[in-house]
Protein backbone atom coordinates (compact mmCIF):
# COMPACT_ATOMS: atom_id res chain seq x y z
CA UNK A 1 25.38 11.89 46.44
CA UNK A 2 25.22 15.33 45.17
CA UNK A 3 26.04 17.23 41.82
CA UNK A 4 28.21 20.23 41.37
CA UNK A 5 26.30 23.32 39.28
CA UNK A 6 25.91 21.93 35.89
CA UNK A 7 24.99 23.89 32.56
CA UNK A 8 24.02 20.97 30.16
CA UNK A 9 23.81 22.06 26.59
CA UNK A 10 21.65 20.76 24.03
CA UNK A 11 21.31 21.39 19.93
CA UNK A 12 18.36 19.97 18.43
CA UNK A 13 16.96 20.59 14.57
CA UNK A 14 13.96 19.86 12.06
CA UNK A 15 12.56 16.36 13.05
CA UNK A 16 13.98 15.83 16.08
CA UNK A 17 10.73 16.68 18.63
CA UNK A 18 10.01 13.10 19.89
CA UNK A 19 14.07 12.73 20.53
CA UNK A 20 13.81 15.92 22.82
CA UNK A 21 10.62 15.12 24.31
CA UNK A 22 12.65 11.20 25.58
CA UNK A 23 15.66 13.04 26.55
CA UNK A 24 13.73 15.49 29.09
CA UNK A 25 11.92 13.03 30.04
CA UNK A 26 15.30 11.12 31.25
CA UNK A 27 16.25 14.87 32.46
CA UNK A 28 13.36 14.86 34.33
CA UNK A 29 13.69 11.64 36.50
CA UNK A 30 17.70 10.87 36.39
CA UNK A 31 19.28 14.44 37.34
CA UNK A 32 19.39 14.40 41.06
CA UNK A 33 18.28 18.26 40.92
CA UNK A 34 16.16 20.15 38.54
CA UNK A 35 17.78 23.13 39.33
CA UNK A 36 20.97 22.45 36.93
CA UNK A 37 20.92 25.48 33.51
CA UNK A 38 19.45 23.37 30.81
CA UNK A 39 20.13 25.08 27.57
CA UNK A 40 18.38 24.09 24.72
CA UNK A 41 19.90 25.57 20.81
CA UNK A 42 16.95 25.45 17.93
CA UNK A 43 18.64 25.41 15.01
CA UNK A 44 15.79 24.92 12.74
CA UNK A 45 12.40 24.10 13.57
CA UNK A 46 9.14 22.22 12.17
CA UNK A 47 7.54 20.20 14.59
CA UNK A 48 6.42 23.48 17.29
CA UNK A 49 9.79 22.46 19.32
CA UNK A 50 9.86 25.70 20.85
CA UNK A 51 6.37 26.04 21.72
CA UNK A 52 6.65 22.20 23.26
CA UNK A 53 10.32 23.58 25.44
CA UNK A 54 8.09 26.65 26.71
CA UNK A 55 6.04 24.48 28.39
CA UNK A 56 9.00 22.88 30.14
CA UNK A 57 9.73 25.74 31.95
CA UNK A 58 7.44 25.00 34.69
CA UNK A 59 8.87 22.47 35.50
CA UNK A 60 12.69 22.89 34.68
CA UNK A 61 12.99 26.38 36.45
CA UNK A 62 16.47 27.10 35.10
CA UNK A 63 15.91 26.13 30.83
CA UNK A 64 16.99 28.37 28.69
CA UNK A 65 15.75 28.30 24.90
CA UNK A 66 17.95 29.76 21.89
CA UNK A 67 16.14 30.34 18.87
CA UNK A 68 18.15 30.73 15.67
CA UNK A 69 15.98 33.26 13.84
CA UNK A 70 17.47 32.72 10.48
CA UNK A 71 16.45 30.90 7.54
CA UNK A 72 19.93 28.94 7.50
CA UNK A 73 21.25 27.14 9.99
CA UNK A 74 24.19 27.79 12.41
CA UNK A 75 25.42 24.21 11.92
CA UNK A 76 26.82 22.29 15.42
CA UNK A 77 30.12 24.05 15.80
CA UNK A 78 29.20 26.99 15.42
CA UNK A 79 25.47 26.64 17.81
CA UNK A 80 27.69 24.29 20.45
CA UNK A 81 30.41 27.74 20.75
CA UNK A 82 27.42 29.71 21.06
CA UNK A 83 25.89 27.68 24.11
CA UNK A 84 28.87 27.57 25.81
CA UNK A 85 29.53 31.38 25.72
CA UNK A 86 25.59 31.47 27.07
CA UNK A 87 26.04 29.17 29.87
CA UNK A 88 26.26 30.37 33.75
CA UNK A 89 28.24 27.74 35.39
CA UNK A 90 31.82 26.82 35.23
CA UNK A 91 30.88 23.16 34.23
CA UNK A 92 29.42 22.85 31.33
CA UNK A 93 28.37 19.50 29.52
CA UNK A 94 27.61 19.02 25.62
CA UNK A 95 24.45 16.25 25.50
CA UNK A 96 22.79 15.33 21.81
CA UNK A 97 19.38 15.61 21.27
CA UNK A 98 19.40 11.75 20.49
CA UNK A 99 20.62 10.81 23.42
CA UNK A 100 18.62 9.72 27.17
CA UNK A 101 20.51 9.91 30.35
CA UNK A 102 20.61 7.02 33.01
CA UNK A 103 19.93 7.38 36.67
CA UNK A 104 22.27 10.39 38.60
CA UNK A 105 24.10 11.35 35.51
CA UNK A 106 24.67 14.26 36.91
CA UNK A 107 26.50 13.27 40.05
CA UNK A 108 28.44 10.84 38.11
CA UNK A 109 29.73 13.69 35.65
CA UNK A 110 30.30 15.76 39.00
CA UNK A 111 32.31 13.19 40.64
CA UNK A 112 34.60 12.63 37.48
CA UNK A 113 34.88 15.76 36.22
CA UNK A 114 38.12 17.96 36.96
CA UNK A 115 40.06 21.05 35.78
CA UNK A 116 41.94 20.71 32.98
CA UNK A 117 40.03 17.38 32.16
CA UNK A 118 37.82 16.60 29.21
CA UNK A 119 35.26 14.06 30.44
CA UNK A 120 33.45 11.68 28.11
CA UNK A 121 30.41 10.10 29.16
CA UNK A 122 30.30 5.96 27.94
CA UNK A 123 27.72 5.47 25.16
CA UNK A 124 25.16 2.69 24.87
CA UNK A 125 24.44 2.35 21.36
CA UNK A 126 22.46 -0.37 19.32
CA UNK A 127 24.25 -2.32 17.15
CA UNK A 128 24.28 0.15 13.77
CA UNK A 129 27.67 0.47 13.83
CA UNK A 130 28.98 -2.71 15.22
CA UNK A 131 30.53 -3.12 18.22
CA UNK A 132 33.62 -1.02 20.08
CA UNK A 133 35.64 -1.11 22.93
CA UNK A 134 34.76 2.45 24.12
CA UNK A 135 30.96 1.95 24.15
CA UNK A 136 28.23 -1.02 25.27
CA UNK A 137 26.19 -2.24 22.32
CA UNK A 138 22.62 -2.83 23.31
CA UNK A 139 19.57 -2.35 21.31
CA UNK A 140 17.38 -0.65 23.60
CA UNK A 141 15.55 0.98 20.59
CA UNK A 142 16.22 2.28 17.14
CA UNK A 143 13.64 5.00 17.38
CA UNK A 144 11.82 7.20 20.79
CA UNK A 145 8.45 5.33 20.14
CA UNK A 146 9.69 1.87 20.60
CA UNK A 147 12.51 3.00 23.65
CA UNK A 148 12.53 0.19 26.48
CA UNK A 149 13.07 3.38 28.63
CA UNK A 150 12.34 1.15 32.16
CA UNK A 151 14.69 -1.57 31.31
CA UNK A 152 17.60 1.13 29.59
CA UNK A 153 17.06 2.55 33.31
CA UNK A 154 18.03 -0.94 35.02
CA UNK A 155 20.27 -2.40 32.37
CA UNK A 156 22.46 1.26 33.61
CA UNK A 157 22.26 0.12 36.80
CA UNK A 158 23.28 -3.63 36.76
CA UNK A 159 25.99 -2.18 34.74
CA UNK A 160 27.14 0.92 35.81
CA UNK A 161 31.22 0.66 36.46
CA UNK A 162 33.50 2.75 38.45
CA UNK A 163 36.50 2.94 36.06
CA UNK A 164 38.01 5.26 33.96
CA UNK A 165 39.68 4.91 30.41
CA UNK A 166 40.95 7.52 27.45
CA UNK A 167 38.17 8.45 25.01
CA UNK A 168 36.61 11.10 23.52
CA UNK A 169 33.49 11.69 22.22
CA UNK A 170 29.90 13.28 23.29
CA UNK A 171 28.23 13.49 25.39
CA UNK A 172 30.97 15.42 27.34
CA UNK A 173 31.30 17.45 29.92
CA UNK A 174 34.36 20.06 30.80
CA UNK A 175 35.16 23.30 32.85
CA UNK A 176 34.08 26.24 30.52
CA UNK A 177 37.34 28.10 31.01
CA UNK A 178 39.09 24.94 29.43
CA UNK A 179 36.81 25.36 26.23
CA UNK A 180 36.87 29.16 26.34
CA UNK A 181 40.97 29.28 26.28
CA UNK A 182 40.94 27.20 22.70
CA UNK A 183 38.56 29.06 21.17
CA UNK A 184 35.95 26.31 21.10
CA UNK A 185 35.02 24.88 17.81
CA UNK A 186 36.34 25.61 14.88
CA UNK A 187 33.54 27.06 12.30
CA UNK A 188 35.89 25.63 9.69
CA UNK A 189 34.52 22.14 10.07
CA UNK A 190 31.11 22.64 8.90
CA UNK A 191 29.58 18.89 9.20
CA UNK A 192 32.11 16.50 11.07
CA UNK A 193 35.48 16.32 12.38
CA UNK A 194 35.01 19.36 14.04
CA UNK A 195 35.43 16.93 17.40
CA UNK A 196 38.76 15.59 16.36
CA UNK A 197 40.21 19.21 15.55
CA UNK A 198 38.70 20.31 19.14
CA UNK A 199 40.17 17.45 20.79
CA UNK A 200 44.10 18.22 19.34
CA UNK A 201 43.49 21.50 20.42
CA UNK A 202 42.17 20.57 23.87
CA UNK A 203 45.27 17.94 24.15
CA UNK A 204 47.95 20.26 23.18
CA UNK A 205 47.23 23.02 25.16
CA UNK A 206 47.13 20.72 28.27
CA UNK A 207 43.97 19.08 28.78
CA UNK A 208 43.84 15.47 30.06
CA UNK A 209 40.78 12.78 28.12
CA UNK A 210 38.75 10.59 30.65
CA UNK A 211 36.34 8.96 30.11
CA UNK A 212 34.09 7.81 32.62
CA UNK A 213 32.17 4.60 32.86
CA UNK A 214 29.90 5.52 35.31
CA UNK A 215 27.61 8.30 33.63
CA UNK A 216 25.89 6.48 30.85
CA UNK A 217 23.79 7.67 27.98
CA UNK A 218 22.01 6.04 25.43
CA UNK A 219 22.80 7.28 21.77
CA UNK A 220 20.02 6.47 19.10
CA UNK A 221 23.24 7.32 16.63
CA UNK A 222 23.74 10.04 13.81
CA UNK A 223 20.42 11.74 14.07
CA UNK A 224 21.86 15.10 13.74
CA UNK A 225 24.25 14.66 11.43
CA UNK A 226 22.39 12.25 8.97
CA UNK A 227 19.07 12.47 9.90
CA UNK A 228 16.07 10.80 11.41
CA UNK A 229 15.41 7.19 10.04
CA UNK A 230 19.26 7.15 8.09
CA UNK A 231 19.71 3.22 8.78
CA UNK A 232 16.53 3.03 7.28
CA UNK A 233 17.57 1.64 3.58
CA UNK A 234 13.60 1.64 2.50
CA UNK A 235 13.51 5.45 3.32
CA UNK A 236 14.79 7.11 -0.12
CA UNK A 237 15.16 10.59 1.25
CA UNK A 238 16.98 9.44 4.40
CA UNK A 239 19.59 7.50 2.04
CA UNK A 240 19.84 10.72 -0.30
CA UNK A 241 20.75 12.93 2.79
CA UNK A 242 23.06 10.04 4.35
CA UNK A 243 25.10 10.76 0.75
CA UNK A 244 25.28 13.88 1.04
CA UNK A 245 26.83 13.59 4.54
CA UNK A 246 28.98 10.76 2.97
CA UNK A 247 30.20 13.64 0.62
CA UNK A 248 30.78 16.22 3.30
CA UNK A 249 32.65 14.15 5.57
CA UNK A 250 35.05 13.71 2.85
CA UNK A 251 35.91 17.20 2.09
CA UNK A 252 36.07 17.93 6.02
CA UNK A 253 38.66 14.85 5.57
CA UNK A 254 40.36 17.02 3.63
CA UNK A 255 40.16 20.24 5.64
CA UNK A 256 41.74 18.16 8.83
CA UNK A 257 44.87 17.03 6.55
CA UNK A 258 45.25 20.96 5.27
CA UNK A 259 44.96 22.00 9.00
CA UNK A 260 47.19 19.21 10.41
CA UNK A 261 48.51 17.66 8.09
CA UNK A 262 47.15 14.40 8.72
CA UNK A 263 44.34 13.03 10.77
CA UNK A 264 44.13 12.55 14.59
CA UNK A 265 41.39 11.92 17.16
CA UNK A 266 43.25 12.23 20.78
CA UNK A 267 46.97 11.82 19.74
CA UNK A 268 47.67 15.04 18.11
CA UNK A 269 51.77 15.22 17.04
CA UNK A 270 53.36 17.80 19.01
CA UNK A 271 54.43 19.55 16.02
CA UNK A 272 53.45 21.08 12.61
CA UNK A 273 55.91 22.12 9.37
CA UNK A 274 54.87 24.26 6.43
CA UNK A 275 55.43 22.24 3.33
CA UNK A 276 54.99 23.13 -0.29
CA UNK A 277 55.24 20.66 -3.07
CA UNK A 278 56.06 21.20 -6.66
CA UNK A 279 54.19 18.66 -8.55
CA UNK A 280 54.91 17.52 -12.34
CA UNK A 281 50.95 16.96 -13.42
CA UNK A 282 52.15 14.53 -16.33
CA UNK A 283 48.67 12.32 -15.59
CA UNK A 284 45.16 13.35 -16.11
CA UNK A 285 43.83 12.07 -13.02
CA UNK A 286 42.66 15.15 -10.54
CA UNK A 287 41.14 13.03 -7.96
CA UNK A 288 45.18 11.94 -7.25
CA UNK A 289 45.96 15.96 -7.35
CA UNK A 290 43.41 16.89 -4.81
CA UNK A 291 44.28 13.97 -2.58
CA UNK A 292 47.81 14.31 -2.62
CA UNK A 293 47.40 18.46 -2.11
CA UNK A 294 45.50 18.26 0.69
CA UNK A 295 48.74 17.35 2.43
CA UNK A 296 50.57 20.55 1.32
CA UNK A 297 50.41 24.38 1.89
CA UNK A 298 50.83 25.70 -1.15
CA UNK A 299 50.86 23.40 -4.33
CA UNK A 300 53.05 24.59 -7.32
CA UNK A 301 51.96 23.00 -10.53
CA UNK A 302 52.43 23.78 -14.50
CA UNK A 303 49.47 22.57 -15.39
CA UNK A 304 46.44 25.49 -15.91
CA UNK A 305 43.31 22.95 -16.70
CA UNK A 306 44.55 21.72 -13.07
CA UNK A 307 44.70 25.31 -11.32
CA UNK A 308 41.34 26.53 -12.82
CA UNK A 309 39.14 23.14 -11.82
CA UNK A 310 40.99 23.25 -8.32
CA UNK A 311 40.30 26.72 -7.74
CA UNK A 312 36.80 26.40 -9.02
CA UNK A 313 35.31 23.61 -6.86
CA UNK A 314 32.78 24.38 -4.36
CA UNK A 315 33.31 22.91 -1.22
CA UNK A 316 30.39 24.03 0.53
CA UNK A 317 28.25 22.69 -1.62
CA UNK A 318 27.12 19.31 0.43
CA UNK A 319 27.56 21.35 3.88
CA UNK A 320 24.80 24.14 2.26
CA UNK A 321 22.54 21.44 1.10
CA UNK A 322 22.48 19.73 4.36
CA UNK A 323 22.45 23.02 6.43
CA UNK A 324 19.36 24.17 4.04
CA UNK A 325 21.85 27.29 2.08
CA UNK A 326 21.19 28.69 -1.04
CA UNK A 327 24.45 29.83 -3.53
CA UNK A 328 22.64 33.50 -2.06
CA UNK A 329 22.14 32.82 1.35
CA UNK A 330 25.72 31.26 1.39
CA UNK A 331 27.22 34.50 0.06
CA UNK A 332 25.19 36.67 2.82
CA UNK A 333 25.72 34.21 5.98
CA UNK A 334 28.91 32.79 5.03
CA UNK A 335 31.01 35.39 7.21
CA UNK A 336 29.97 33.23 10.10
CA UNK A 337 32.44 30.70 9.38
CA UNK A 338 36.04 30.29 9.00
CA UNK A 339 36.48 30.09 5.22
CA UNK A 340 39.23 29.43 2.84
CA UNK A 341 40.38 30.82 -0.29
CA UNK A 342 41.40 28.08 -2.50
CA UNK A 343 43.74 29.95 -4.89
CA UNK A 344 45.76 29.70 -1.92
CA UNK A 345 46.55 26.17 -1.66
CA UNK A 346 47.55 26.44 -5.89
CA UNK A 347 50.11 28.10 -7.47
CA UNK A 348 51.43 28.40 -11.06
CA UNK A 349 54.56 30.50 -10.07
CA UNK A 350 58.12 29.27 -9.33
CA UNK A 351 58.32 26.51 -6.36
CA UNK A 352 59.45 28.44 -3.02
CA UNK A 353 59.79 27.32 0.13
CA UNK A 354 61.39 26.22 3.14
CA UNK A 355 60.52 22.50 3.02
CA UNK A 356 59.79 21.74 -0.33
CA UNK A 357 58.71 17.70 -2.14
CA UNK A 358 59.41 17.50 -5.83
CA UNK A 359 57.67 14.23 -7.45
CA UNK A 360 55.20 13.57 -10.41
CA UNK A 361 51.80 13.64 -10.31
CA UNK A 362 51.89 9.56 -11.92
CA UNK A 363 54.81 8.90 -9.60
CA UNK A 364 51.98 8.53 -6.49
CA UNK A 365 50.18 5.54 -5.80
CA UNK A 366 48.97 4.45 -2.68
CA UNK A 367 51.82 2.36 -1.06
CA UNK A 368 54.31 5.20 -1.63
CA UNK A 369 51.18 7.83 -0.80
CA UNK A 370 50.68 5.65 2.91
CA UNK A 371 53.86 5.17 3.61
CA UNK A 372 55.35 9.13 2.58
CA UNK A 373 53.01 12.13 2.04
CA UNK A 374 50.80 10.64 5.16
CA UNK A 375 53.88 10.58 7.14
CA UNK A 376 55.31 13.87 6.05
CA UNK A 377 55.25 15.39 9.34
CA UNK A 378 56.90 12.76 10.78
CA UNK A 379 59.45 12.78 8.82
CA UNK A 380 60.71 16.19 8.64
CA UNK A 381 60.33 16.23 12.16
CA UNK A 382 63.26 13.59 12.63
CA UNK A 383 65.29 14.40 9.93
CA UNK A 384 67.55 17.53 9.59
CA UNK A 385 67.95 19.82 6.73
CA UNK A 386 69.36 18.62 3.58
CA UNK A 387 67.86 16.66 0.49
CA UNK A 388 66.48 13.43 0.74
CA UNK A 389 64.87 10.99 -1.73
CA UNK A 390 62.12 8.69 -1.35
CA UNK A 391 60.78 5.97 -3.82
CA UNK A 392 59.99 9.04 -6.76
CA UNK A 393 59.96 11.87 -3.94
CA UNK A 394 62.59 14.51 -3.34
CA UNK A 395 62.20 16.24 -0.02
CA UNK A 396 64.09 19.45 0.60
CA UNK A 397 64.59 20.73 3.71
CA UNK A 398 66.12 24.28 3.95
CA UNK A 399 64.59 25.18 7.40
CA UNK A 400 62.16 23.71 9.97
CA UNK A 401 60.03 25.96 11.92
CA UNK A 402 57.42 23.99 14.78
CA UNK A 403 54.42 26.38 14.50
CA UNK A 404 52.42 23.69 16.49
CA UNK A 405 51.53 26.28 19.25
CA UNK A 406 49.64 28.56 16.51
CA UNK A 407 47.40 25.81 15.61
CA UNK A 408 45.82 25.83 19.70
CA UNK A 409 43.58 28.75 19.94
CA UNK A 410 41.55 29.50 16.94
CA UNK A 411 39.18 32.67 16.30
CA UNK A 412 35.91 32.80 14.85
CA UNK A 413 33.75 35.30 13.17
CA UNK A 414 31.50 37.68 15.38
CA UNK A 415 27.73 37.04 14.87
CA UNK A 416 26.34 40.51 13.37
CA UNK A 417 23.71 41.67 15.80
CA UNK A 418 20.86 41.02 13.38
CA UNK A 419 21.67 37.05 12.56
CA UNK A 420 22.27 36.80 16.78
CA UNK A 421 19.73 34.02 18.21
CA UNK A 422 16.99 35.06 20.09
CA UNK A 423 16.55 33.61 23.79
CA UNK A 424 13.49 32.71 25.33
């Protein structure tokens, strides 16, 4: 068995030393060839990971280490883009720093692996999460110092199937001209669900989702995202920063039903309509206005208190904590991201549009909210122009436009030259 030329991208973060040191050790003795790019992203640093990946070099010939230099960090979007533009090979394949490869993973991923195909390794994960029918659940370890690496090994290999299903999810692997024509990640999704919006964009601009059963990894679980120790409901600071996330996902929640107008992880509709809503805000309850406006692209309201708060939040606020941002270092490093301006989503002017819902802000509740604004899209999609009522709703319709195919390829900022990693 051999492996096709293979750039295998890593991030890794504070706390996360004795997770890298398992997962090169797996490198070490499951790739069939040491001579694959192994690139490795710091995004922040406290445990001498760099000086400990320097050392590597002797024996993985072909590692490549990116530093981030600043005091902020990139965040996994943006540091995942930023790999992929590094790597060398057409094949390039996303692995977490939490994660330990079984025997060959490489020549499994170069078997499956195609054009125009984005390949998902299977998962082996212990039971934190319960059970699913895209992953094995096996507790082979919560944590690197008590991995059963030995019997993870042979467990893969009593186990190991040649079949194929439709998932997505890392570890992945996919031809870098695939990622490259979408634009790669969009910096808009700051601490999850930037997978999801990748994965619509992959799908509608022709991509195929297999996953393969026969490379297996084994995923310790949310590591990056909420931190070392997170299941751990005796470890206070752990359960303050898996908040936080809690928080953040929510707002990036949001951000996906802005963008597409409802949520999707590998069905994405093939088609997208600009809707405005005029809202009567005859009930006190924001929560209800910023869950219902989410779903809109500009919200006309006559209600100032309303405009000001909405206007004012500051949705950053649980991505900068967790990505270590002060209010000032958000202001200088914020550029690198795609950003919104709020005040657009709000309006106090006369309602304009060409698909337009009237309703009041106490009319929604959530079997009318499930049932209608969710299914907007839908809906205007298979209906024709005209004026149509709904349970409290009017929906207007005075043109449709599918803009679908401007939602594919997204841009990002350009990295000044002084806030560029450094490569070692």
């Amino acid at each position: 068995m051999t492996s096709k030329n293979i750039s295998f991208c890593i991030n890794t973060a504070v706390n996360e030393l004795d997770y890298i040191k398992l997962l090169f050790r797996s490198l070490k003795d499951n790739l069939s060839t040491l001579k694959h790019e192994i690139i490795v992203f710091i995004d922040s640093d406290n445990q001498g990971t760099l000086e400990w990946l320097i050392e590597q070099k002797s024996i993985f010939t072909n590692l490549k280490i990116l530093k981030n230099p600043l005091p902020i960090c990139y965040g996994y979007a943006r540091n995942i883009n930023e790999m992929f533009k590094f790597a060398s090979n057409d094949i390039v394949s996303y692995l977490q720093s939490d994660m330990v490869i079984s025997k060959n993973y490489d020549v499994y991923i170069s078997k499956n692996i195609k054009n125009n195909t984005i390949l998902s390794s299977t998962r082996i994960e212990p039971p934190l999460h319960g059970p699913g029918l895209e992953k094995h659940t096996m507790d082979f370890g919560l944590d690197p110092s008590e991995f059963k690496y030995e019997i993870f090994l042979d467990w893969c290999e009593n186990n190991r199937e040649e079949k194929q299903t439709e998932y997505f999810f890392a570890p992945f692997t996919m031809y870098k001209k695939d990622w490259n024509s979408i634009g790669g990640h969009d910096t808009y999704f700051r601490r999850s669900r930037e997978d999801s919006d990748v994965l619509n964009r992959l799908i509608l601009n022709g991509n195929k989702i297999v996953q393969t059963w026969e490379a297996l990894v084994y995923h310790f679980t949310c590591v990056s995202s909420r931190g070392k120790d997170w299941h751990n409901k005796q470890n206070h600071k752990a359960q303050q920063r898996a908040v936080l996330q809690q928080h953040a996902d929510m707002i990036e929640m949001s951000r996906v039903n802005r963008k597409w107008g409802g949520f999707s992880h590998g069905s994405p509709n093939q088609y997208y309509y600009k809707i405005n809503s005029n809202i009567n805000i005859d009930s006190n309850n924001f929560d209800i206005f910023k869950m219902v406006s989410s779903f809109f692209n500009i919200n006309y309201i006559n209600e100032t208190s309303f405009y000001n708060e909405f206007i004012n939040q500051n949705e950053h606020s649980y991505a900068n904590q967790l990505l270590n941002f002060s209010d000032k270092q958000w202001d200088k490093y914020s550029y690198m991201y795609n950003t919104e301006n709020l005040e657009d989503y709000v309006s106090l002017g006369d309602p304009q549009g060409d698909i337009l819902v009237n309703f009041n802000l106490s009319n929604v509740n959530q079997n009318n909210f499930n049932n209608f604004i969710y299914n907007l899209q839908h809906f205007i999609h298979q209906y024709d122009e005209g004026t149509y009522e709904y349970d409290g709703y009017t929906l207007i319709i005075n043109s449709k436009n599918n803009i679908i195919k401007d939602k594919i390829k997204i841009i990002n900022p350009t990295l000044k030259e002084s806030d560029k990693y450094l490569v070692f």
